[in-house]
C-alpha atoms as a PDB file:
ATOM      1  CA  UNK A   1     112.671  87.184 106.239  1.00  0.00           C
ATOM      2  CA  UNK A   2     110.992  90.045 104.876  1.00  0.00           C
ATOM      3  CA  UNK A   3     109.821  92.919 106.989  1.00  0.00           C
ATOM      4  CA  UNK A   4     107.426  96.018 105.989  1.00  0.00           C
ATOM      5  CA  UNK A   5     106.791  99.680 107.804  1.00  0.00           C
ATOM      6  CA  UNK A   6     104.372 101.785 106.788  1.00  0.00           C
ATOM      7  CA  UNK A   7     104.847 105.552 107.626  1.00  0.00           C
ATOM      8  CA  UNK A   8     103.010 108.495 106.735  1.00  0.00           C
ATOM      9  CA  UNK A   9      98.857 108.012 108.605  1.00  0.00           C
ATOM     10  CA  UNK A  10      97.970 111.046 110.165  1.00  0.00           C
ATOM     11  CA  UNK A  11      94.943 113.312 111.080  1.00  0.00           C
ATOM     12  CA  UNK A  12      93.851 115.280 107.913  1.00  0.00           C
ATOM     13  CA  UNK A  13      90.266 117.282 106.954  1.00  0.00           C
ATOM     14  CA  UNK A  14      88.322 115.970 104.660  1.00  0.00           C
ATOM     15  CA  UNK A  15      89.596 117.119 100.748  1.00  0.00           C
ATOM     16  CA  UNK A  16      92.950 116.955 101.783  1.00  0.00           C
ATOM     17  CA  UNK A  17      95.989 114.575 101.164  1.00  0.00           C
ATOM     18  CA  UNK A  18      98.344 112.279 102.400  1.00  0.00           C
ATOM     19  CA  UNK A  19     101.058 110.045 101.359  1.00  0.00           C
ATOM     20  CA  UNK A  20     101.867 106.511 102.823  1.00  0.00           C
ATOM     21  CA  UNK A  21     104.874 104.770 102.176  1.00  0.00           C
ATOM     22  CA  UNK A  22     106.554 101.381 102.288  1.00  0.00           C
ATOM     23  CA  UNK A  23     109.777 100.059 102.699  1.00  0.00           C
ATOM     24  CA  UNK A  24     110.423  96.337 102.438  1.00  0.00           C
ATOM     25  CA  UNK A  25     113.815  94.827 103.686  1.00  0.00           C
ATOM     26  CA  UNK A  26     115.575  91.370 104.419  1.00  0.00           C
ATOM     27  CA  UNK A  27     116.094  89.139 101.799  1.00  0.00           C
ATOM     28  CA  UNK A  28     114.562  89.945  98.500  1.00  0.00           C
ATOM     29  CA  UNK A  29     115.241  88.160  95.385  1.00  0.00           C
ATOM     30  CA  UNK A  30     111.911  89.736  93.674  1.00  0.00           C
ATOM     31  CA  UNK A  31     108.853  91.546  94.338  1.00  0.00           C
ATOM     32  CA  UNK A  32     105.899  89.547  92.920  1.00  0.00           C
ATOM     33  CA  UNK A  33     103.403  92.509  93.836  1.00  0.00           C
ATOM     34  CA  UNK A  34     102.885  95.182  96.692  1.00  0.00           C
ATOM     35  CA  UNK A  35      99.118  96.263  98.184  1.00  0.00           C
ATOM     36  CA  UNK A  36      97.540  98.579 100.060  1.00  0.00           C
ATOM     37  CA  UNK A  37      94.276  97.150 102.096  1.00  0.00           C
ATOM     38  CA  UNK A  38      92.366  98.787 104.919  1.00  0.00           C
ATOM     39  CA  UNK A  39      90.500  97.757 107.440  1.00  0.00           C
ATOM     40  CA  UNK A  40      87.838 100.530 109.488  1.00  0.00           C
ATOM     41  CA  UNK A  41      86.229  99.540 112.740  1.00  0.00           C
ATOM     42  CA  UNK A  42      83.452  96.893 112.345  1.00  0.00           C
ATOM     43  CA  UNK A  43      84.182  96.190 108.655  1.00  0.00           C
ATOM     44  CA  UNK A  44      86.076  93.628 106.313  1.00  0.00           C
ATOM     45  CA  UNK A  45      89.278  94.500 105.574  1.00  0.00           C
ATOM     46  CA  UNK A  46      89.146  95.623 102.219  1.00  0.00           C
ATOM     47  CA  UNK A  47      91.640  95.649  98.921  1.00  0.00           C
ATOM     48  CA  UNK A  48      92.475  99.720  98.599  1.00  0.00           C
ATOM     49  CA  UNK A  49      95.048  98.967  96.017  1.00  0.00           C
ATOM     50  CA  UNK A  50      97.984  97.161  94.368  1.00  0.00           C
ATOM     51  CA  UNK A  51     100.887  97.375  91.791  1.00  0.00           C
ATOM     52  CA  UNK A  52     102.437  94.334  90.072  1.00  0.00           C
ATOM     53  CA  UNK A  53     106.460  93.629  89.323  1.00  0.00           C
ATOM     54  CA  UNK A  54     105.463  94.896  85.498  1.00  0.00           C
ATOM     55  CA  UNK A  55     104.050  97.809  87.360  1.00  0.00           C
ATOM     56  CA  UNK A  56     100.392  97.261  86.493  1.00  0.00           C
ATOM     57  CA  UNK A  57      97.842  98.328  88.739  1.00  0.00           C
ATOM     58  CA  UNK A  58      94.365  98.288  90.401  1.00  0.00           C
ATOM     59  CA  UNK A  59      92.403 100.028  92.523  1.00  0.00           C
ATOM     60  CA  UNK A  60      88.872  99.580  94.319  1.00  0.00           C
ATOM     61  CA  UNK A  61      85.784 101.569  92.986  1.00  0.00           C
ATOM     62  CA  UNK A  62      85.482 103.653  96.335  1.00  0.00           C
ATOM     63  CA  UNK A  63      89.609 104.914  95.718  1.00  0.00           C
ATOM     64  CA  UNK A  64      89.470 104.941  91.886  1.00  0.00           C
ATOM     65  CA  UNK A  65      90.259 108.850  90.673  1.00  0.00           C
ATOM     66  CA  UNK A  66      91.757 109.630  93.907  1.00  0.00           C
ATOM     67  CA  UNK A  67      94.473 107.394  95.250  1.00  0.00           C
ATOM     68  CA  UNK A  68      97.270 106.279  93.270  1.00  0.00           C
ATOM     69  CA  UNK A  69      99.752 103.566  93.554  1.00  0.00           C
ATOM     70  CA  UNK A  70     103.502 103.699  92.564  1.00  0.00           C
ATOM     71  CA  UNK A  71     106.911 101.735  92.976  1.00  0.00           C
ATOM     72  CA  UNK A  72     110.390 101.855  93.358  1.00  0.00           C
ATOM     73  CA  UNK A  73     112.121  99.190  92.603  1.00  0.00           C
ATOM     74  CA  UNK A  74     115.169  99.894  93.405  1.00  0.00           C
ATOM     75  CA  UNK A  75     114.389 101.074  97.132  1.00  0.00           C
ATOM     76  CA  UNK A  76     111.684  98.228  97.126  1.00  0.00           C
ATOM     77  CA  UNK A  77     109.349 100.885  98.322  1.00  0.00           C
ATOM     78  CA  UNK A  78     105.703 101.205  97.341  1.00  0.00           C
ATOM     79  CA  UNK A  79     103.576 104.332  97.818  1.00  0.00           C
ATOM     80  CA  UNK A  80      99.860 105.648  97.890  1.00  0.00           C
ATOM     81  CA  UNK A  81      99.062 108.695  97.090  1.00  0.00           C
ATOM     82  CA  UNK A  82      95.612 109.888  98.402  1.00  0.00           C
ATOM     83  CA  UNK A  83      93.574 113.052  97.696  1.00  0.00           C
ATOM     84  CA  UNK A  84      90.569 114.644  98.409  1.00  0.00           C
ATOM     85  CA  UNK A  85      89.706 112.315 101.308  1.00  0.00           C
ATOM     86  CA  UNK A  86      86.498 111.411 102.471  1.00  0.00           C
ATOM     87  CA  UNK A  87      85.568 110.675 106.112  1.00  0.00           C
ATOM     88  CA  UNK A  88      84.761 107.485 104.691  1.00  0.00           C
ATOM     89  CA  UNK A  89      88.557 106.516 104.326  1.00  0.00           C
ATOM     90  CA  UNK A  90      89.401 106.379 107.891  1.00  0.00           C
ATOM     91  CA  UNK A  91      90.717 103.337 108.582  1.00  0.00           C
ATOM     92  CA  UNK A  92      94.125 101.423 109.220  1.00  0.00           C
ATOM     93  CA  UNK A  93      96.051 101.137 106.437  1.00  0.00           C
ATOM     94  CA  UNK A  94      98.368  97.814 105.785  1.00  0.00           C
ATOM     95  CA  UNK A  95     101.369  97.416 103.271  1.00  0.00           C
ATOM     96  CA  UNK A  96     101.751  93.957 101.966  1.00  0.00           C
ATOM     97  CA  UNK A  97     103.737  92.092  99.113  1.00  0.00           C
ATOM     98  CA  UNK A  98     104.053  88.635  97.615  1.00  0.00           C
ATOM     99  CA  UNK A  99     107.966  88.323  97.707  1.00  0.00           C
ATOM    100  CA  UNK A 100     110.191  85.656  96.719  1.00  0.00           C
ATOM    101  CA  UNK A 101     113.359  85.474  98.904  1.00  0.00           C
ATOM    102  CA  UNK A 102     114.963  82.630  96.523  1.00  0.00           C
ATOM    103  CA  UNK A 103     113.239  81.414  92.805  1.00  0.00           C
ATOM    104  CA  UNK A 104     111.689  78.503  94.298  1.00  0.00           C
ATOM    105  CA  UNK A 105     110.928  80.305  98.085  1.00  0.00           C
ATOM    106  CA  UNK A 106     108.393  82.914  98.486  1.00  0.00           C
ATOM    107  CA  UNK A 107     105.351  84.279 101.093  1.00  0.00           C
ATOM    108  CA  UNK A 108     102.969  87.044 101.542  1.00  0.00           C
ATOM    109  CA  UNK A 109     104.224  89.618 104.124  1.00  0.00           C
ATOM    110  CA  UNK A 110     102.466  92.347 106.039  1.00  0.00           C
ATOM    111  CA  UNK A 111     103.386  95.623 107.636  1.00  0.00           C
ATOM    112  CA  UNK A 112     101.818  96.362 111.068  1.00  0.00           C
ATOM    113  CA  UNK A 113      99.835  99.374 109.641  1.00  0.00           C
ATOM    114  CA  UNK A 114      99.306 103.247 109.761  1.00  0.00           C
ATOM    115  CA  UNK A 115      96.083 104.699 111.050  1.00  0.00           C
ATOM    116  CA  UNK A 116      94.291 107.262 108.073  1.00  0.00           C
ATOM    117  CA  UNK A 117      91.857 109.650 110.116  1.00  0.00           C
ATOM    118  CA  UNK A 118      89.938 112.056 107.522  1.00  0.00           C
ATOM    119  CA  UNK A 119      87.858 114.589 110.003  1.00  0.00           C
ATOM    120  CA  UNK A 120      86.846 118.238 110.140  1.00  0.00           C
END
């Protein structure tokens, strides 16, 4: 099985930065993608950004100039980088991946979150 933890939410002002990370463990044969959503009281949880195994990425509108997404493969670990953040990015942050455990077995996984507040 493949498990996820997040680390790095916090309490920050608003232009400042933060860094999350993600480690996946348990059995990995290979890392189709890893993502970043969130999800902020009384709204859809929301696609913040994600990085493929060829280490292509995307990122929403609302993120796009500000947050970036990068990899390790060899740790399995994904990252987001955020700056200058906006009240507006207050919300709980999940890690997930598409992983396949064998070639022919895989499933999406998700971490249990890290709460992002952005506040003066």
């Amino acid at each position: 099985q493949v498990q996820l933890v997040e680390t790095g939410g916090g309490l920050v002002q608003p232009g400042g930065s933060l860094r999350l990370s993600c480690v996946a463990s348990g059995t990995i044969f290979h890392i189709v993608a890893m993502s970043w959503y969130r999800q902020a009281p009384g709204k859809e949880r929301e696609l913040v950004a994600s990085i493929t195994s060829g280490h292509s990425t995307n990122y929403d509108d609302s993120v796009k100039g500000r947050f970036t997404i990068s990899r390790s493969n060899g740790a399995n670990t994904v990252f987001l980088q955020m700056t200058d953040l906006k009240p507006e990015d207050t919300a709980v942050y999940y890690c997930t991946t598409r992983a396949c455990e064998t070639h022919s077995q895989w499933g999406d996984y998700w971490g249990q979150g890290t709460q992002v507040t952005v506040s003066s």
